[in-house]
PDB file of N, CA and C in Angstrom:
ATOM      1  N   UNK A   1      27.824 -19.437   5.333  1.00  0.00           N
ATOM      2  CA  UNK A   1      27.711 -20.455   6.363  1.00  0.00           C
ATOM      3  C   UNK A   1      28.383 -21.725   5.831  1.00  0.00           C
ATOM      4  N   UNK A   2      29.148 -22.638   6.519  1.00  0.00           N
ATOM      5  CA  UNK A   2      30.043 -23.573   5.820  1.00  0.00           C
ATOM      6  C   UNK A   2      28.649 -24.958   6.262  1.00  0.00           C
ATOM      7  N   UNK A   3      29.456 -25.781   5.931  1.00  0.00           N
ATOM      8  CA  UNK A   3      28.883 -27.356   5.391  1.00  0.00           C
ATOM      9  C   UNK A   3      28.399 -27.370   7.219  1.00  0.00           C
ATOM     10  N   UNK A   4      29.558 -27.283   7.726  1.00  0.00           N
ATOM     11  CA  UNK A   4      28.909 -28.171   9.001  1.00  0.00           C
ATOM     12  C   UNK A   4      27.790 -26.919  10.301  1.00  0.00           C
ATOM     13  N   UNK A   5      28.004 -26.222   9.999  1.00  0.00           N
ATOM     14  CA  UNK A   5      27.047 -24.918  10.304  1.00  0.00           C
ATOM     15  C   UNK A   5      25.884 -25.056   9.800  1.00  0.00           C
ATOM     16  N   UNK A   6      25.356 -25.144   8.737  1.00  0.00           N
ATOM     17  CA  UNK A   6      24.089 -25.347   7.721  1.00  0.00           C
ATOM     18  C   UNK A   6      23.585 -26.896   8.533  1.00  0.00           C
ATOM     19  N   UNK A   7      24.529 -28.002   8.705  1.00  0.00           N
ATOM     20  CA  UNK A   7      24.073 -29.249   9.082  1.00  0.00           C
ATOM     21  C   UNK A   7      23.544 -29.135  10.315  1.00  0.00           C
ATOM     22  N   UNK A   8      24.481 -28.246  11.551  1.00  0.00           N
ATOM     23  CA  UNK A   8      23.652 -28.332  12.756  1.00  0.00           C
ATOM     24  C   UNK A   8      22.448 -26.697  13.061  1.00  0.00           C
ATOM     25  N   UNK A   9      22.717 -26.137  12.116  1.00  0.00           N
ATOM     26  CA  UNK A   9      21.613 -25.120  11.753  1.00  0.00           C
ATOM     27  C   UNK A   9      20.441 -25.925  11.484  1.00  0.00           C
ATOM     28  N   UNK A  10      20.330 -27.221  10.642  1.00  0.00           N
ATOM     29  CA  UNK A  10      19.000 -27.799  10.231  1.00  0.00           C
ATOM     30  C   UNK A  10      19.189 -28.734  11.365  1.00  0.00           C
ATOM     31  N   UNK A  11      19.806 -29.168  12.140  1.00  0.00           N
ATOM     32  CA  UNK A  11      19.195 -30.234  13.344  1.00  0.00           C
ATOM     33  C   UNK A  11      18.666 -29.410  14.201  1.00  0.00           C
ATOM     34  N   UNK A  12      18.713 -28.287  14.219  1.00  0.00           N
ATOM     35  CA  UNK A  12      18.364 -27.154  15.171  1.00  0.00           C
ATOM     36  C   UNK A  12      16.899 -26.834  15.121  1.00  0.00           C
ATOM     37  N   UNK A  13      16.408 -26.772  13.689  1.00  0.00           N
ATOM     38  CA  UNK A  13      15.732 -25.908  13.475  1.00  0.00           C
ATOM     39  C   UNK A  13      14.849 -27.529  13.082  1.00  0.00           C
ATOM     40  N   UNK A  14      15.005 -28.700  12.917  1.00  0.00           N
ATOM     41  CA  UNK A  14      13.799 -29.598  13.118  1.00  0.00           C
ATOM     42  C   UNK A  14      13.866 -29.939  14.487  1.00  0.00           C
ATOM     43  N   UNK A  15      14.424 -29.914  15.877  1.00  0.00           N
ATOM     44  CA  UNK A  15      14.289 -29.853  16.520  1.00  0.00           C
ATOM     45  C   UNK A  15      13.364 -28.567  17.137  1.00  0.00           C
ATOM     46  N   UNK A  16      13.481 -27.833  16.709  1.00  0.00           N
ATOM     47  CA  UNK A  16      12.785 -26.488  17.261  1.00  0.00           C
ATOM     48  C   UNK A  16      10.785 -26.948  16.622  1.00  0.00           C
ATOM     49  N   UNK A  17      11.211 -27.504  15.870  1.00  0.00           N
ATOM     50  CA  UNK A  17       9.825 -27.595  14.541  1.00  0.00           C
ATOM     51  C   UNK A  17       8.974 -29.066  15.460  1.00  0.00           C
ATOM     52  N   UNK A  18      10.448 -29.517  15.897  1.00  0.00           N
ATOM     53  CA  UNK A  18       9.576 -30.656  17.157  1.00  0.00           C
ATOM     54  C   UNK A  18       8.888 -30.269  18.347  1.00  0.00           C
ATOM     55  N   UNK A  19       9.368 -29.194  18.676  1.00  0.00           N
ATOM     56  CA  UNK A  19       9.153 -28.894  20.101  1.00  0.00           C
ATOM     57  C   UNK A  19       7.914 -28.199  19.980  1.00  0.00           C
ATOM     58  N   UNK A  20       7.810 -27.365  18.906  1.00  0.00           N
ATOM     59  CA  UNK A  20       6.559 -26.743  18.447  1.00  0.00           C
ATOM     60  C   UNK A  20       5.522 -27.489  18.372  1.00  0.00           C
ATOM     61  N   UNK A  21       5.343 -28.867  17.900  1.00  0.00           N
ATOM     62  CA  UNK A  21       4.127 -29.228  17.698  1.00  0.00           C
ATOM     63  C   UNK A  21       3.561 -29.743  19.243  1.00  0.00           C
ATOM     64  N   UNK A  22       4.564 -30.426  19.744  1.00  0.00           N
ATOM     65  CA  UNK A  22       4.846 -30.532  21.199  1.00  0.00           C
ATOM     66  C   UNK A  22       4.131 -29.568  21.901  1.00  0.00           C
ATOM     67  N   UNK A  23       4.428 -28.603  22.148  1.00  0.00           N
ATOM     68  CA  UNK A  23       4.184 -27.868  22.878  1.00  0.00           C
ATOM     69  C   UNK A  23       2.545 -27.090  22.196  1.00  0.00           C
ATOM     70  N   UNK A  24       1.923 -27.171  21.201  1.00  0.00           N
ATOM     71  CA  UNK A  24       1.008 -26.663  20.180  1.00  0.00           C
ATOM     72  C   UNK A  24      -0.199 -27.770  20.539  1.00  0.00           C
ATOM     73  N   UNK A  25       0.538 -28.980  20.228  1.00  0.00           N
ATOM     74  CA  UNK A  25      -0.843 -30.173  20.901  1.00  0.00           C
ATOM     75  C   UNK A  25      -1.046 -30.266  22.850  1.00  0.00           C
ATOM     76  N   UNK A  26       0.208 -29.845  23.462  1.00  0.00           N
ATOM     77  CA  UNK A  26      -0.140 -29.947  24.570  1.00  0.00           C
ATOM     78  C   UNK A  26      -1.277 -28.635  25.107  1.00  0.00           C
ATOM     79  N   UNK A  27      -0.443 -27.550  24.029  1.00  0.00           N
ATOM     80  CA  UNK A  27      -1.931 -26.471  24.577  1.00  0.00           C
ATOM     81  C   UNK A  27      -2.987 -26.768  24.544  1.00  0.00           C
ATOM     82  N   UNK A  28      -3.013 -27.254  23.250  1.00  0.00           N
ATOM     83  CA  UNK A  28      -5.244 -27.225  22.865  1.00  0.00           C
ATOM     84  C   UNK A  28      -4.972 -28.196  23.945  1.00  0.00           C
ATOM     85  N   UNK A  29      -4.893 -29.527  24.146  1.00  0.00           N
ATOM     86  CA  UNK A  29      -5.144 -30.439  25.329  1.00  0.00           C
ATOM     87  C   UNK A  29      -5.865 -29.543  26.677  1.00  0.00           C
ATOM     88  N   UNK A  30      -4.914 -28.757  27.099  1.00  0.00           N
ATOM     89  CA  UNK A  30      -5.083 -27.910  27.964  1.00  0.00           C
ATOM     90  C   UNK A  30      -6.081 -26.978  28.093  1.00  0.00           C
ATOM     91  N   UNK A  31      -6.330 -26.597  26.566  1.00  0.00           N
ATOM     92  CA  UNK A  31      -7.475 -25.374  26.555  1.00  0.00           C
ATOM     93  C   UNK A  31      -8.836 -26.100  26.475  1.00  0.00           C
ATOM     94  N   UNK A  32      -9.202 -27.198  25.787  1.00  0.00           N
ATOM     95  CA  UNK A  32      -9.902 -28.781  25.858  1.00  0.00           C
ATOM     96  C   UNK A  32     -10.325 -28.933  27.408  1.00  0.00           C
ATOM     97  N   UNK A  33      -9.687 -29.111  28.249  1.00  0.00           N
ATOM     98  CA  UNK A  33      -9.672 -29.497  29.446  1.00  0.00           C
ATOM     99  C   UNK A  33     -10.581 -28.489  30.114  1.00  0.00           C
ATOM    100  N   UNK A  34      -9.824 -27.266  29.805  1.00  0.00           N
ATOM    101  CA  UNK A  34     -10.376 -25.819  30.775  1.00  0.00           C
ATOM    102  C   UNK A  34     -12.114 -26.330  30.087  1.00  0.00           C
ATOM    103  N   UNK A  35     -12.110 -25.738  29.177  1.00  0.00           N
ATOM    104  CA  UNK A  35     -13.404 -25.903  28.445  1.00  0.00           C
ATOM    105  C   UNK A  35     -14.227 -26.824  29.380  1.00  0.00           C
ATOM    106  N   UNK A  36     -14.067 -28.091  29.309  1.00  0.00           N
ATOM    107  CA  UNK A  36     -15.017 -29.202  30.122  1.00  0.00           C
ATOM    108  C   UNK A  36     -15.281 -28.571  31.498  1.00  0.00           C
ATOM    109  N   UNK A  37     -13.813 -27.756  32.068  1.00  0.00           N
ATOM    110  CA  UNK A  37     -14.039 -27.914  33.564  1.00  0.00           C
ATOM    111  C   UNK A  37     -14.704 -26.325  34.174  1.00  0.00           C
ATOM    112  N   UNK A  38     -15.579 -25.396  32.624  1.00  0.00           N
ATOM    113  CA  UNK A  38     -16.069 -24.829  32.989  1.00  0.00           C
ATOM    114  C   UNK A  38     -17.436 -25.001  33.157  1.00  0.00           C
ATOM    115  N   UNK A  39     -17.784 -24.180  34.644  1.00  0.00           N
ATOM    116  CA  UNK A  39     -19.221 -23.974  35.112  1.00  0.00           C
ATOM    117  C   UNK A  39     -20.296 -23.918  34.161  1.00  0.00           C
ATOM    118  N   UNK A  40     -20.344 -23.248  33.514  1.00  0.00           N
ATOM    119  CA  UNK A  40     -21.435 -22.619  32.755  1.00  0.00           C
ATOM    120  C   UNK A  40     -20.376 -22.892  31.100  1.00  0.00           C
ATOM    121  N   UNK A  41     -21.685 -22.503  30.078  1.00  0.00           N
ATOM    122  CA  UNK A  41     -21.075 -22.544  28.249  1.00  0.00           C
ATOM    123  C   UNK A  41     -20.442 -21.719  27.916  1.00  0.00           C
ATOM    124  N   UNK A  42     -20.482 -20.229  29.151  1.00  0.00           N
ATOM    125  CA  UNK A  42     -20.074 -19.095  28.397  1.00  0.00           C
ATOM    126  C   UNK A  42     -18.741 -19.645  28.035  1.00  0.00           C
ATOM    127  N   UNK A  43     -18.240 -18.931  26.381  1.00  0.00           N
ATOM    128  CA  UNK A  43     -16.473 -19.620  25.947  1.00  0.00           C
ATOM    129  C   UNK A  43     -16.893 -20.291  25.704  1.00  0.00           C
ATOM    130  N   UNK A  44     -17.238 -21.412  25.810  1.00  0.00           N
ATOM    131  CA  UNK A  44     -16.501 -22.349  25.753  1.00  0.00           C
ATOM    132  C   UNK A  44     -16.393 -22.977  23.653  1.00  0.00           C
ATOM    133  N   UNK A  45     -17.351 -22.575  22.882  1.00  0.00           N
ATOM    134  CA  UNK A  45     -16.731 -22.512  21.867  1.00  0.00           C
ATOM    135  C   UNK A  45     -15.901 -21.824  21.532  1.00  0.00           C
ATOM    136  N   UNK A  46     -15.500 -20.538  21.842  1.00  0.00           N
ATOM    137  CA  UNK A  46     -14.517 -19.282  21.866  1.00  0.00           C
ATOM    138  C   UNK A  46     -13.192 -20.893  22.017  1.00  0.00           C
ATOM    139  N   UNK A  47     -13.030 -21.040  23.190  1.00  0.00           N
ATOM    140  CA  UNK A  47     -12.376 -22.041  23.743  1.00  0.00           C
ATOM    141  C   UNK A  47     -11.721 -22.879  22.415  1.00  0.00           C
ATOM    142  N   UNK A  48     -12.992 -23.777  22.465  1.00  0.00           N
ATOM    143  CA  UNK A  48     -12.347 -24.984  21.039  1.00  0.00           C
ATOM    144  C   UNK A  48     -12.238 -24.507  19.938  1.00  0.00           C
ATOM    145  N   UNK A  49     -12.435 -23.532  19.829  1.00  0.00           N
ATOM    146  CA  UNK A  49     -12.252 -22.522  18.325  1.00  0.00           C
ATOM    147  C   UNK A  49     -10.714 -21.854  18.388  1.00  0.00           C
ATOM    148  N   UNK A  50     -10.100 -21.601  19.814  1.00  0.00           N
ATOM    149  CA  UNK A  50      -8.772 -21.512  19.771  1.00  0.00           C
ATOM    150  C   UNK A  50      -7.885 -23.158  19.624  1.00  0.00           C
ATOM    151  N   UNK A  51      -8.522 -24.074  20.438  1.00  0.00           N
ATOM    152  CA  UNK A  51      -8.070 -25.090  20.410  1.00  0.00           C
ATOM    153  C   UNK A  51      -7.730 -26.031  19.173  1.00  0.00           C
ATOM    154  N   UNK A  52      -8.727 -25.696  18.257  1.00  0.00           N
ATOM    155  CA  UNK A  52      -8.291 -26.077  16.880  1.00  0.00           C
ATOM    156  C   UNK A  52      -7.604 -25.392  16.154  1.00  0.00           C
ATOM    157  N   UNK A  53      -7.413 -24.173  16.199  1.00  0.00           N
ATOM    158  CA  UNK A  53      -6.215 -23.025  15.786  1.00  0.00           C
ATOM    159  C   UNK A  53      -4.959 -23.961  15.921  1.00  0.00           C
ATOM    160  N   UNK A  54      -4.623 -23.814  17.464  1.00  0.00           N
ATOM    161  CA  UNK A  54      -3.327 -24.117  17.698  1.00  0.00           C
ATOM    162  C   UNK A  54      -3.159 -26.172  17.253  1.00  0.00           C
ATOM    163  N   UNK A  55      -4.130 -26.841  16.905  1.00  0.00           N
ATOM    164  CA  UNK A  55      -4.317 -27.887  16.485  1.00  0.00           C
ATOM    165  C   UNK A  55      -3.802 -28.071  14.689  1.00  0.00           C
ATOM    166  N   UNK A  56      -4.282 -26.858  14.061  1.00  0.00           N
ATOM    167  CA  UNK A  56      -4.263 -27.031  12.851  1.00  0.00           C
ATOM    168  C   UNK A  56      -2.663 -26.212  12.781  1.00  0.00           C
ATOM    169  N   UNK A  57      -2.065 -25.141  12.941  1.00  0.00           N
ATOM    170  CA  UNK A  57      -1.127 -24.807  13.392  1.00  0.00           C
ATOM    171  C   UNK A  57      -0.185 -25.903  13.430  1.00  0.00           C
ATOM    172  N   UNK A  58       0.009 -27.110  14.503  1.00  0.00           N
ATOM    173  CA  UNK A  58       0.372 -27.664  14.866  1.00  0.00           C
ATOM    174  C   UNK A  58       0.546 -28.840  13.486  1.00  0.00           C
ATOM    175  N   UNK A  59      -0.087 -29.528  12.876  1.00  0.00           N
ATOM    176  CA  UNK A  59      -0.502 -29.860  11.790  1.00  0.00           C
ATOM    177  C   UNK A  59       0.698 -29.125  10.792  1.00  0.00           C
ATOM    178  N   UNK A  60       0.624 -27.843  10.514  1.00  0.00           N
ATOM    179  CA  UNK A  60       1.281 -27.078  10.111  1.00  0.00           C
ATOM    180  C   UNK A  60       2.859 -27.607   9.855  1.00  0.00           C
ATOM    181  N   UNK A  61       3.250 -27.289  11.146  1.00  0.00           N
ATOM    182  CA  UNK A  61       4.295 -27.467  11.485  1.00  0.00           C
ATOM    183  C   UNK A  61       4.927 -28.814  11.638  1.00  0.00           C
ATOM    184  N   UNK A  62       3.972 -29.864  11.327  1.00  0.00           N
ATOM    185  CA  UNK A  62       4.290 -31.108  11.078  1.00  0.00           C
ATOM    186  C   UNK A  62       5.283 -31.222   9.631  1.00  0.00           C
ATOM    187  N   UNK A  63       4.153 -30.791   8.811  1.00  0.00           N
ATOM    188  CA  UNK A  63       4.538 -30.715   7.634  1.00  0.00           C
ATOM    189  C   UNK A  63       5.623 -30.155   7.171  1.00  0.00           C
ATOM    190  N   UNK A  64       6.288 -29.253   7.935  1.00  0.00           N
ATOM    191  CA  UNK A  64       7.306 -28.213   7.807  1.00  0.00           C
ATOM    192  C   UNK A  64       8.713 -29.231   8.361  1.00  0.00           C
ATOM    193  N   UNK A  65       7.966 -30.120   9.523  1.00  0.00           N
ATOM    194  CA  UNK A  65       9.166 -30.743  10.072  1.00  0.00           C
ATOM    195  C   UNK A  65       9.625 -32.079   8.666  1.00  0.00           C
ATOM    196  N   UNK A  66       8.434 -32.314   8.479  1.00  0.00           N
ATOM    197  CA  UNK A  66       8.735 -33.534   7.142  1.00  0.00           C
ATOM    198  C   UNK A  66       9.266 -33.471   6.233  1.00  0.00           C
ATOM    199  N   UNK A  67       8.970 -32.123   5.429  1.00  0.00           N
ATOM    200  CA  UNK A  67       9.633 -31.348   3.923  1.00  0.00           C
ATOM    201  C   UNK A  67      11.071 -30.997   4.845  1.00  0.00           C
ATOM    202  N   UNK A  68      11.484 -30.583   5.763  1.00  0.00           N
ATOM    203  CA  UNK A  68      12.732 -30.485   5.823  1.00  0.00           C
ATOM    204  C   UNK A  68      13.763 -31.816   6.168  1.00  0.00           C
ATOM    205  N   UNK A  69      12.874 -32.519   7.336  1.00  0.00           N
ATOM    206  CA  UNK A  69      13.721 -33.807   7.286  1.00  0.00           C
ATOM    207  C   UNK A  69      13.976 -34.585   5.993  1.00  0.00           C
ATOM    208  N   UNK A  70      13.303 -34.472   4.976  1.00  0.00           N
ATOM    209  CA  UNK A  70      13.403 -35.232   3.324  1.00  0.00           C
ATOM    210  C   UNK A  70      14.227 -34.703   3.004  1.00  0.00           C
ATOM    211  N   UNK A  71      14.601 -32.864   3.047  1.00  0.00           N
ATOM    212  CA  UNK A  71      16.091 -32.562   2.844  1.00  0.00           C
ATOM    213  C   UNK A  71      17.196 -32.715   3.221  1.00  0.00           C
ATOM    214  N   UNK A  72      17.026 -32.553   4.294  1.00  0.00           N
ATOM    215  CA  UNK A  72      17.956 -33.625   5.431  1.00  0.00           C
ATOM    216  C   UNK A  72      18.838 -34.606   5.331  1.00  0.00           C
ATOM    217  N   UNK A  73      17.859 -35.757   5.234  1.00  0.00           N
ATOM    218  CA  UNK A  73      18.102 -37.108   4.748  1.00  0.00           C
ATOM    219  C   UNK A  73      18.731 -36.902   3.416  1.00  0.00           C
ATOM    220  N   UNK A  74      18.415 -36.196   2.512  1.00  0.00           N
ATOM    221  CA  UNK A  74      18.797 -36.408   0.765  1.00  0.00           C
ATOM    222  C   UNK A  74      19.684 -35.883   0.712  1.00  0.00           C
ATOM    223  N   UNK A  75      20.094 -35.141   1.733  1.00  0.00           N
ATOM    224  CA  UNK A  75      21.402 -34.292   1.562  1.00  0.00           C
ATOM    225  C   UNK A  75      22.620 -34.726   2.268  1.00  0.00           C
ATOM    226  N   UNK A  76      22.531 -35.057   3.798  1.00  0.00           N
ATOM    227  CA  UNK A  76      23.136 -35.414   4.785  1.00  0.00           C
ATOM    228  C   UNK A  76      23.417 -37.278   4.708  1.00  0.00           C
ATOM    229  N   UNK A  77      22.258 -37.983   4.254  1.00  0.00           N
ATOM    230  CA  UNK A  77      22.660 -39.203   4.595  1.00  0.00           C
ATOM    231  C   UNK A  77      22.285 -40.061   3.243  1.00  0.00           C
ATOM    232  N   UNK A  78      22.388 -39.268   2.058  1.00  0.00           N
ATOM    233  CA  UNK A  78      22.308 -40.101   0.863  1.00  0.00           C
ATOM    234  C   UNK A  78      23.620 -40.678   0.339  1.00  0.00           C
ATOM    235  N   UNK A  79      23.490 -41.835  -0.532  1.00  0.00           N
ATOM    236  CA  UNK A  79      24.410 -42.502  -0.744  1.00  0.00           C
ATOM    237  C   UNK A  79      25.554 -41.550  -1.690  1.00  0.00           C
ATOM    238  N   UNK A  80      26.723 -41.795  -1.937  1.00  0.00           N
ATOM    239  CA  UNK A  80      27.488 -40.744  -2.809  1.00  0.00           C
ATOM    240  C   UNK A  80      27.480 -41.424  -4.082  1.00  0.00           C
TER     241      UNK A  80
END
């Protein structure tokens, strides 16, 4: 893979690492929500027990976006 392939390979792939958490916090939000707007308890820890999954997950993938943007940066926009 040459220099500038690898460069938009990693804007790709912290973009992708963005969209993930994005889309990871908007679920639990969502599964959060259902939870309140059920009738009765049945689930509903089942519920926030997925909701913190995809919370900590999310978390996850923070971290993944950070350790790569530090490569990023040290590689792509450090001084020569």
């Amino acid at each position: 893979m040459s220099e500038k392939e690898t460069h938009w390979a990693t804007l790709s792939l912290l973009n992708a690492l963005d969209s993930g958490v994005f889309t990871l916090k908007f679920l639990a939000d969502d599964l959060v929500q259902a939870a309140l707007d059920m009738p009765d308890d049945a689930g509903v820890e089942l519920i926030h027990g997925v909701a913190h999954q995809q919370r900590v997950r999310a978390l996850e993938l923070q971290g993944q976006h950070a350790a790569l943007s530090t490569e990023y940066t040290a590689r792509y926009h450090s001084e020569p």
